[in-house]
C-alpha atoms as a PDB file:
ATOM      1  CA  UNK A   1     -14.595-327.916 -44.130  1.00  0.00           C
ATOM      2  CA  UNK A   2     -11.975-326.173 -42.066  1.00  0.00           C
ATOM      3  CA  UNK A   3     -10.516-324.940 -45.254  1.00  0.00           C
ATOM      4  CA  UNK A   4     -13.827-323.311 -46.141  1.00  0.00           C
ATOM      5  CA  UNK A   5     -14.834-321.476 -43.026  1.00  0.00           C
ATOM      6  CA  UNK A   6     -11.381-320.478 -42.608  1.00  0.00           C
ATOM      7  CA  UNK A   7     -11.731-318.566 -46.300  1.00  0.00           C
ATOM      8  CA  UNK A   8     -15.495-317.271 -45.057  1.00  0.00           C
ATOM      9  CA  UNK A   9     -14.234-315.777 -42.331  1.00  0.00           C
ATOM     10  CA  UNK A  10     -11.886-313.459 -44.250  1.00  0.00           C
ATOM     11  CA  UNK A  11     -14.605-311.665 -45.562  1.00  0.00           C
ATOM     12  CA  UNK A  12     -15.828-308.391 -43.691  1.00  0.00           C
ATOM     13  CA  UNK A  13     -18.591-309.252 -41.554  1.00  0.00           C
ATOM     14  CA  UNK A  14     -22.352-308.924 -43.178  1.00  0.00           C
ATOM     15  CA  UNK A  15     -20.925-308.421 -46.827  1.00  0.00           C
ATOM     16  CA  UNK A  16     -22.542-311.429 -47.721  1.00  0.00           C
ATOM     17  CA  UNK A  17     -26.183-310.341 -46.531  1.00  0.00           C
ATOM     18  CA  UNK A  18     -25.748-306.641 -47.748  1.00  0.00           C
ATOM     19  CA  UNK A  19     -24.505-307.650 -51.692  1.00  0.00           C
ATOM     20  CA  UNK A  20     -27.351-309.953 -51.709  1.00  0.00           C
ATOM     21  CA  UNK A  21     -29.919-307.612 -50.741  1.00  0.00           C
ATOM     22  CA  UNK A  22     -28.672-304.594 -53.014  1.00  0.00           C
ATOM     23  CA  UNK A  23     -29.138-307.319 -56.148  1.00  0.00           C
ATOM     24  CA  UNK A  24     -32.588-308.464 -54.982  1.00  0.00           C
ATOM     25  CA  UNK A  25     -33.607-304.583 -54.286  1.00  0.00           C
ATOM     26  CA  UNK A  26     -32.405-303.667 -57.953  1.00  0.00           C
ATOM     27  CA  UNK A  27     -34.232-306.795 -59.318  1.00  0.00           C
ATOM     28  CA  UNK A  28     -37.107-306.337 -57.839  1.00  0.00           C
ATOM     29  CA  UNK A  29     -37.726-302.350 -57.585  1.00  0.00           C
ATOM     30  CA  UNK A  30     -35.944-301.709 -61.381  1.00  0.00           C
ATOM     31  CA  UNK A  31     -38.423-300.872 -64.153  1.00  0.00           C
ATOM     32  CA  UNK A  32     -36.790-303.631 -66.468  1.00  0.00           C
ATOM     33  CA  UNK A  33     -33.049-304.670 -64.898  1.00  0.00           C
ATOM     34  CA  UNK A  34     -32.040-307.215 -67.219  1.00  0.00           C
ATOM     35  CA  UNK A  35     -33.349-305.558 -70.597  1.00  0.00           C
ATOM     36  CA  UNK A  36     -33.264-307.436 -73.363  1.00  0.00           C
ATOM     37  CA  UNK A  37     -30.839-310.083 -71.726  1.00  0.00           C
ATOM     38  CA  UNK A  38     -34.127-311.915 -69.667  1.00  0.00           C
ATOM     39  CA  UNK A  39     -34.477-314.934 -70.144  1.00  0.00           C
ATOM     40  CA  UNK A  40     -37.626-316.714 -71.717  1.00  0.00           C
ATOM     41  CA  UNK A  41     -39.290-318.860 -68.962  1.00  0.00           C
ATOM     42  CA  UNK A  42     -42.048-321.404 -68.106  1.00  0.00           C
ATOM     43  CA  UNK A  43     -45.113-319.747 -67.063  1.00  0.00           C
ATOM     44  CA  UNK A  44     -44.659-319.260 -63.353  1.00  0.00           C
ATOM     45  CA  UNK A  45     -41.358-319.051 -62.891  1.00  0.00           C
ATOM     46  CA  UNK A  46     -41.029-315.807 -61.396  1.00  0.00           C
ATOM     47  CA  UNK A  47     -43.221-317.333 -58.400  1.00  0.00           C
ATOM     48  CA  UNK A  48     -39.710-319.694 -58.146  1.00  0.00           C
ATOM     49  CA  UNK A  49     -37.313-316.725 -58.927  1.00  0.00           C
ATOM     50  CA  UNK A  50     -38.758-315.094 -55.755  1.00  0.00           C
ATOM     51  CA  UNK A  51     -38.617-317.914 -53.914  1.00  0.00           C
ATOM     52  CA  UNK A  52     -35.087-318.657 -54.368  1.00  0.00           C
ATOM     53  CA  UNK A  53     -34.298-314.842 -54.364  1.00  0.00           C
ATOM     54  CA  UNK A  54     -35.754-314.568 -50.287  1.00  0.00           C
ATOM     55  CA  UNK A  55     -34.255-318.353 -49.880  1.00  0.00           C
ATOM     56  CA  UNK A  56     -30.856-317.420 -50.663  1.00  0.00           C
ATOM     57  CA  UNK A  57     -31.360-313.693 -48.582  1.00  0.00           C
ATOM     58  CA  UNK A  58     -32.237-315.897 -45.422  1.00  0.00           C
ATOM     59  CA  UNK A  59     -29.318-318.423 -46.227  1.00  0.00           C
ATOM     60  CA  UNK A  60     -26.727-315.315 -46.395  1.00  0.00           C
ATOM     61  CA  UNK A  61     -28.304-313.828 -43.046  1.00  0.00           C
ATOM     62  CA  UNK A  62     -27.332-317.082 -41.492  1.00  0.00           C
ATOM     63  CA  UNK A  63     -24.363-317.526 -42.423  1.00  0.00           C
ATOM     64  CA  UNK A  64     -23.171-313.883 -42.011  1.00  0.00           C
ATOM     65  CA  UNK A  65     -24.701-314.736 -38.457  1.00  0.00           C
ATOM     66  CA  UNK A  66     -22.744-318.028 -38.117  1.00  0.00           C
ATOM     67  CA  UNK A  67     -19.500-316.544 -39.391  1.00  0.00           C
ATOM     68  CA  UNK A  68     -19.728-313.997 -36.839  1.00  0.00           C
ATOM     69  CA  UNK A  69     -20.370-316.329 -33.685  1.00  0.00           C
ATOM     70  CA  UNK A  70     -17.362-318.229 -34.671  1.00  0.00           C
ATOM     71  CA  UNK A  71     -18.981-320.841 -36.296  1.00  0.00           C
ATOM     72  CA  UNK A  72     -21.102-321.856 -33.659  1.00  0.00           C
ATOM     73  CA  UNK A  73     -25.073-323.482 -34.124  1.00  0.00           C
ATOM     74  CA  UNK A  74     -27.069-321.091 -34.778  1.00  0.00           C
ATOM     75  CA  UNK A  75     -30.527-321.297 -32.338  1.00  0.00           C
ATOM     76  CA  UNK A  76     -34.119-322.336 -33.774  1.00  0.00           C
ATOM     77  CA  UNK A  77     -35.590-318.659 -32.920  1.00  0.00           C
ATOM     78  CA  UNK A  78     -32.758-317.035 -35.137  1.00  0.00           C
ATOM     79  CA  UNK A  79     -33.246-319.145 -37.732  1.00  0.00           C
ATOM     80  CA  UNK A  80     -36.757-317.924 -37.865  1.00  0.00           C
ATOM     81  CA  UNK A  81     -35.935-314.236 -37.167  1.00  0.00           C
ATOM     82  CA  UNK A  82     -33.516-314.914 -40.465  1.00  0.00           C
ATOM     83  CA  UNK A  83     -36.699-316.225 -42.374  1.00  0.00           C
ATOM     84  CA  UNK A  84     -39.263-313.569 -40.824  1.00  0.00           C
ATOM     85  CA  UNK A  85     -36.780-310.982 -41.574  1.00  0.00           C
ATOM     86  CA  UNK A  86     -36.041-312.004 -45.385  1.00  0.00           C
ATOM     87  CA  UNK A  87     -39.990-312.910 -45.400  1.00  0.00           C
ATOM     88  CA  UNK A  88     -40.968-308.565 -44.540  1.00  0.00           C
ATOM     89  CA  UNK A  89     -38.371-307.381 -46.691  1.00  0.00           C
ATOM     90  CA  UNK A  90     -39.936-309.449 -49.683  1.00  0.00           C
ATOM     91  CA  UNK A  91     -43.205-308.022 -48.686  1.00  0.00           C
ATOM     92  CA  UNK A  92     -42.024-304.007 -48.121  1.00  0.00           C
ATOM     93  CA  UNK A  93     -40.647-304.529 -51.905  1.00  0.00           C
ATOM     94  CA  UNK A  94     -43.608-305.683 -53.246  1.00  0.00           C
ATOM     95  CA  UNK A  95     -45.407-302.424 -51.393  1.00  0.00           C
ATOM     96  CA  UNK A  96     -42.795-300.505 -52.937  1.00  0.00           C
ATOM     97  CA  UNK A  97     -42.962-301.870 -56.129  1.00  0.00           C
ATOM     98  CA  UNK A  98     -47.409-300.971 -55.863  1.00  0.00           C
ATOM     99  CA  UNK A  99     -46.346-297.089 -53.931  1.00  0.00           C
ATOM    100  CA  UNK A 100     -43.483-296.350 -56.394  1.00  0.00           C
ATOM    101  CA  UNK A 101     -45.568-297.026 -59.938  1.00  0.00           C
ATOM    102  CA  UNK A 102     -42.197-297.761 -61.891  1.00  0.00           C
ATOM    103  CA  UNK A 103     -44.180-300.575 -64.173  1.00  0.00           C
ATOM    104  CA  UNK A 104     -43.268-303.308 -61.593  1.00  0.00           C
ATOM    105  CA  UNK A 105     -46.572-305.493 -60.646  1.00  0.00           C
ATOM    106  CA  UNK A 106     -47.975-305.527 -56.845  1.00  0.00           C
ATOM    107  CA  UNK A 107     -48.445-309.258 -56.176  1.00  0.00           C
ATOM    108  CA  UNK A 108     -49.976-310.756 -53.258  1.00  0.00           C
ATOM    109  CA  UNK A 109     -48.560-314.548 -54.805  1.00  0.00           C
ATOM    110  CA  UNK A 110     -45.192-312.810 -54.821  1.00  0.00           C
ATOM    111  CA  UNK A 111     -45.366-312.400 -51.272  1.00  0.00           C
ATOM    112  CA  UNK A 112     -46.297-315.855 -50.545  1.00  0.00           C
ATOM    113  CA  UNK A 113     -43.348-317.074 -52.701  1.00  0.00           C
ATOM    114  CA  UNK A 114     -41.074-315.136 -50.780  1.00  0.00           C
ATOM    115  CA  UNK A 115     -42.210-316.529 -47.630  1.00  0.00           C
ATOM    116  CA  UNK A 116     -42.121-319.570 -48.649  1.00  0.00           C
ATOM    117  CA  UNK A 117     -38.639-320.112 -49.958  1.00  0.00           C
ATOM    118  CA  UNK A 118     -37.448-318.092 -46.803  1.00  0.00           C
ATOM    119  CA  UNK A 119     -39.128-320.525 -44.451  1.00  0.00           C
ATOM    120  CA  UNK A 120     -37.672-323.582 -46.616  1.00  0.00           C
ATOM    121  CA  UNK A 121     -34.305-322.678 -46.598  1.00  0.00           C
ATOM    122  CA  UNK A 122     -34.268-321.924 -43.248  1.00  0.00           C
ATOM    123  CA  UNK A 123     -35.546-325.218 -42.748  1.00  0.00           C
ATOM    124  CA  UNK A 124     -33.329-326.892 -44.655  1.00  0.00           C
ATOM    125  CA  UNK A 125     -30.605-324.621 -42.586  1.00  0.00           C
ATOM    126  CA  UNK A 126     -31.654-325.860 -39.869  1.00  0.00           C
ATOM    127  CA  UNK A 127     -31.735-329.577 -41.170  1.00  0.00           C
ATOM    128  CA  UNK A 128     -27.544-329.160 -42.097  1.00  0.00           C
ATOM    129  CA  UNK A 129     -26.231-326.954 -39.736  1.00  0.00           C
ATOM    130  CA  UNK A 130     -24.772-329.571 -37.661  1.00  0.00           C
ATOM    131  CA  UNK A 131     -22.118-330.179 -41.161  1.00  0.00           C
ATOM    132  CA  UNK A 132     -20.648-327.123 -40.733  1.00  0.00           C
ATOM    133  CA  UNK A 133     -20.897-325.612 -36.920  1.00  0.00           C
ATOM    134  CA  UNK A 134     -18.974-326.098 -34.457  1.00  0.00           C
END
């Protein structure tokens, strides 16, 4: 494990949180990003794409967060902060997506996906800090 933080910690502080939400900003607010390259899916499954997509966003806030304390627990209050934070920007892009009329759909379901797999990773976060902090 020492191995692995010791790698993390090379990389420049918060790269992790602002790569992630470029991609899901381009996925979300692009008329059509993947083109013909999108993959054929079960009916639904965007619901679980956006709730991965705001998981993963509060998983990389955390551990930017972590990497930057030195490793160190990360409180219950920012772990929610990390989840309320991932939780608005999932619901400003779905305003954005309804305001900028670029043929992306305004979807209150969306929202609730995004809230949702924000709140379980952080959760599950939560759950296995204690493997990696020191």
């Amino acid at each position: 494990m020492d191995r692995i933080r010791n790698v993390l910690s090379c990389v420049p502080g918060w790269l992790f949180t602002i790569l992630t939400a470029l991609l899901i900003l381009w996925l979300t607010l692009m008329p059509d990003p993947l083109g013909d390259d999108a993959p054929e899916l079960f009916p639904g499954a965007d619901k679980l794409v956006h709730a991965v997509m705001f998981g993963f966003l509060t998983v990389v806030i955390l551990l930017d967060r972590q990497r930057s304390m030195n490793w160190k627990r990360q409180s219950g209050a920012f772990i929610i902060i990390a989840a309320v934070i991932s939780s608005v920007a999932g619901i400003m892009i779905e305003v954005l997506q309804l305001v900028m009329d670029m043929g992306r759909g305004f979807e209150v379901a969306d929202m609730a996906a995004d809230t949702a797999g924000a709140f379980v990773c952080a959760l599950c976060w939560r759950a296995l800090q204690s493997h990696w902090s020191r």
